[in-house]
C-alpha atoms as a PDB file:
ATOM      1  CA  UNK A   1       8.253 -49.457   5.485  1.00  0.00           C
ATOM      2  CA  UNK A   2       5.996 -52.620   6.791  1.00  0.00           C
ATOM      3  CA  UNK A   3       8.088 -55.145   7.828  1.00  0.00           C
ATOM      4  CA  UNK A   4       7.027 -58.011   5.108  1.00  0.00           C
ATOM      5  CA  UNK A   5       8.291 -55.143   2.609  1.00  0.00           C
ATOM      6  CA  UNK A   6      11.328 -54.659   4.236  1.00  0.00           C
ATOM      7  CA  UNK A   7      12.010 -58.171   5.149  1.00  0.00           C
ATOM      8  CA  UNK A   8      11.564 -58.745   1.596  1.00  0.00           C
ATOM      9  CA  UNK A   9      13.752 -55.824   0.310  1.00  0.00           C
ATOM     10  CA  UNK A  10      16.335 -57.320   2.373  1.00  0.00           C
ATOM     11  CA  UNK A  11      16.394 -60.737   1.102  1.00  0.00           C
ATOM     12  CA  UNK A  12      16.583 -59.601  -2.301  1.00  0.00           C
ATOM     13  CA  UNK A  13      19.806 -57.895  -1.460  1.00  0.00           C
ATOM     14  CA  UNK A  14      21.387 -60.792  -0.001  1.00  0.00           C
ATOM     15  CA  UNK A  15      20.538 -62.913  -3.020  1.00  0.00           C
ATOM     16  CA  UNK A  16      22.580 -59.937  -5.135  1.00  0.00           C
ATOM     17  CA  UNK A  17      25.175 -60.496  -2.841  1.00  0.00           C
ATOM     18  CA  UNK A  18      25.105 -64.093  -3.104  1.00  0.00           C
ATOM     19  CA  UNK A  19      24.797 -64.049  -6.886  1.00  0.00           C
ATOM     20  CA  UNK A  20      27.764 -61.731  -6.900  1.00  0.00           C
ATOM     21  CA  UNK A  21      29.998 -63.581  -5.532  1.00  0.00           C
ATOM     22  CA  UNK A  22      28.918 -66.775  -6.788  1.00  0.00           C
ATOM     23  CA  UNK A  23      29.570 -65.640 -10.372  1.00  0.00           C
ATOM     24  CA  UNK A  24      33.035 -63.638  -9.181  1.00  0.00           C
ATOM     25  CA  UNK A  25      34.377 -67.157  -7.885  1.00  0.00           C
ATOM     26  CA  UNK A  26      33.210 -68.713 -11.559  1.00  0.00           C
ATOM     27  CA  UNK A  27      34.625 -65.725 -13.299  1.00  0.00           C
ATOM     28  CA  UNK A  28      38.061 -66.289 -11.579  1.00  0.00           C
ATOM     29  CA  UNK A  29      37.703 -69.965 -12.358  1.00  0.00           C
ATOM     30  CA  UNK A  30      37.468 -69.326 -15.873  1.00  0.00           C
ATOM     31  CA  UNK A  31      40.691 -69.603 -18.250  1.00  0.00           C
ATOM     32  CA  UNK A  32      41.357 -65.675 -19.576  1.00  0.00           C
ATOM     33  CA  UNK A  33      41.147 -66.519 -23.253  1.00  0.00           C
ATOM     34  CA  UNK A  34      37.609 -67.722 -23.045  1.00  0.00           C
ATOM     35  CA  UNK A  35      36.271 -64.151 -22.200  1.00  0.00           C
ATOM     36  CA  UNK A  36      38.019 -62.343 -25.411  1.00  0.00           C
ATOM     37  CA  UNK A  37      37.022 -65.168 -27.524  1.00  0.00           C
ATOM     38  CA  UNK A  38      33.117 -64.857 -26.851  1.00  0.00           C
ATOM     39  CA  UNK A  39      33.508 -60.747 -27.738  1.00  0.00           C
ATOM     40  CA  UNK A  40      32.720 -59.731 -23.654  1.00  0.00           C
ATOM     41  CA  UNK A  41      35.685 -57.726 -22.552  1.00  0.00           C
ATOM     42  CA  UNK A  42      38.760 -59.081 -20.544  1.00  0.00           C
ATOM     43  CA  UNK A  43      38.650 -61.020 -17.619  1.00  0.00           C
ATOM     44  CA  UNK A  44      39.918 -58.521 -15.159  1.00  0.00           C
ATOM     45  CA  UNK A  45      37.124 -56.366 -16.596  1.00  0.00           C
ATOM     46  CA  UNK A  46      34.397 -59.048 -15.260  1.00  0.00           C
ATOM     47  CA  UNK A  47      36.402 -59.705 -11.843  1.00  0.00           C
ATOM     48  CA  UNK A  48      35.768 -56.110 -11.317  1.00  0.00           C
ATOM     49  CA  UNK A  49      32.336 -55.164 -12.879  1.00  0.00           C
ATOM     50  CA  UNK A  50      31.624 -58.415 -10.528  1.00  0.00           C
ATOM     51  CA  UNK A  51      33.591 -57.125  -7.398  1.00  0.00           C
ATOM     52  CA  UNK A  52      32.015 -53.921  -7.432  1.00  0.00           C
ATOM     53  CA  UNK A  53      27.819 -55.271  -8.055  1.00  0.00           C
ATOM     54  CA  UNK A  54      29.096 -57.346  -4.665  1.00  0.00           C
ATOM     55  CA  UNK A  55      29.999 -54.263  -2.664  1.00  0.00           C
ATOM     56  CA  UNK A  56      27.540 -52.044  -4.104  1.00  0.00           C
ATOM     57  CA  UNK A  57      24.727 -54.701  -2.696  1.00  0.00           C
ATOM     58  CA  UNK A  58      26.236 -54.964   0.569  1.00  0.00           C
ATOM     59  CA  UNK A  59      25.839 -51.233   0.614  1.00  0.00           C
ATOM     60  CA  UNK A  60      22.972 -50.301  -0.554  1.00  0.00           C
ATOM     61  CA  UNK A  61      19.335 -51.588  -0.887  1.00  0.00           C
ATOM     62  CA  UNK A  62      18.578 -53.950  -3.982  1.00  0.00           C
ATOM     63  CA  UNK A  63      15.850 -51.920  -4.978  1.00  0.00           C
ATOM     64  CA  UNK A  64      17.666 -48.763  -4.755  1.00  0.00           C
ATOM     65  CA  UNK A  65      19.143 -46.751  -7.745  1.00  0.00           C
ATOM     66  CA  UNK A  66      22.482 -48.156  -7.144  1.00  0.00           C
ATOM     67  CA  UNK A  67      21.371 -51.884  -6.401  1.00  0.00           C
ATOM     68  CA  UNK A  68      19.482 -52.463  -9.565  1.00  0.00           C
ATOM     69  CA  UNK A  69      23.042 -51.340 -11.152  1.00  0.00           C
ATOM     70  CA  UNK A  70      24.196 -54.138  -9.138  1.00  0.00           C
ATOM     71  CA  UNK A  71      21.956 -56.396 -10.029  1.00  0.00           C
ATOM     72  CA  UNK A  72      22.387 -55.649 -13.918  1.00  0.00           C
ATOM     73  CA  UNK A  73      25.765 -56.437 -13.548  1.00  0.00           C
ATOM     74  CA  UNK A  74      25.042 -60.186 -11.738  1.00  0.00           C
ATOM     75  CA  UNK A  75      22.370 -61.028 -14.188  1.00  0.00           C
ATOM     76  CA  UNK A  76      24.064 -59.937 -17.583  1.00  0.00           C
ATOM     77  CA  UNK A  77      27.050 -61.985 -16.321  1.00  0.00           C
ATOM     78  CA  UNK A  78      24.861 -65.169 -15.370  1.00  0.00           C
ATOM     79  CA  UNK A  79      22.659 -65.157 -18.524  1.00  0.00           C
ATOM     80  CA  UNK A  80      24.929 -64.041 -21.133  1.00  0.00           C
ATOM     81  CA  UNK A  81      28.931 -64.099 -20.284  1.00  0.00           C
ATOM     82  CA  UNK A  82      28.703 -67.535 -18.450  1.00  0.00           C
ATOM     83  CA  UNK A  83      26.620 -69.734 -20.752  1.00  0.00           C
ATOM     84  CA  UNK A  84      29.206 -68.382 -23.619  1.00  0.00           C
ATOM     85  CA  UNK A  85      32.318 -69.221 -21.354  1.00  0.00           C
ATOM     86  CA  UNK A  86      31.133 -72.336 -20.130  1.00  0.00           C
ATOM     87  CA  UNK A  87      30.397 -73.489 -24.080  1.00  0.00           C
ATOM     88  CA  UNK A  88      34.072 -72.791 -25.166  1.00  0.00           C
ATOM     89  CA  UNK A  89      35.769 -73.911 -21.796  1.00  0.00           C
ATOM     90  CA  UNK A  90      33.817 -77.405 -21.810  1.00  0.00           C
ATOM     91  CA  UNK A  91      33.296 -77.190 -18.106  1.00  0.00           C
END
């Protein structure tokens, strides 16, 4: 792989990791009622879907089979759990 490509690769993988745990710390800031009351599963559900898209990047490559799972699971979270949590909890 040329080294732009991988250097690239490799940032995108940290940014999943980043964005992982950025939105596991908001998820465990959240009250537990909020994430019932929006329809999106339980909260322990998203502290784990959340856990796991962390570890899964730190394992394996973003663009790999496994990190694009990750990186479903960061992205669903930031563009459609959060916004809906954040509008009910106020904050």
């Amino acid at each position: 792989m040329p080294p732009l490509i991988a250097l690239i690769v490799q940032a995108l993988s940290w940014a999943i990791v980043l964005g992982a745990v950025v939105c596991f710390v908001d998820a465990l800031i959240r009250p537990a009622q909020a994430f019932p009351a929006i329809d999106r599963q339980t909260k322990p559900f998203w502290l784990f879907i959340l856990g796991l898209c962390g570890v899964v990047a730190l394992l394996f490559s973003a663009v790999g089979f496994f990190g694009l799972f990750a990186s479903v699971g960061v992205v669903f979270y930031l563009v459609d759990v959060r916004p809906k949590v954040k509008a009910i909890t106020g904050r």
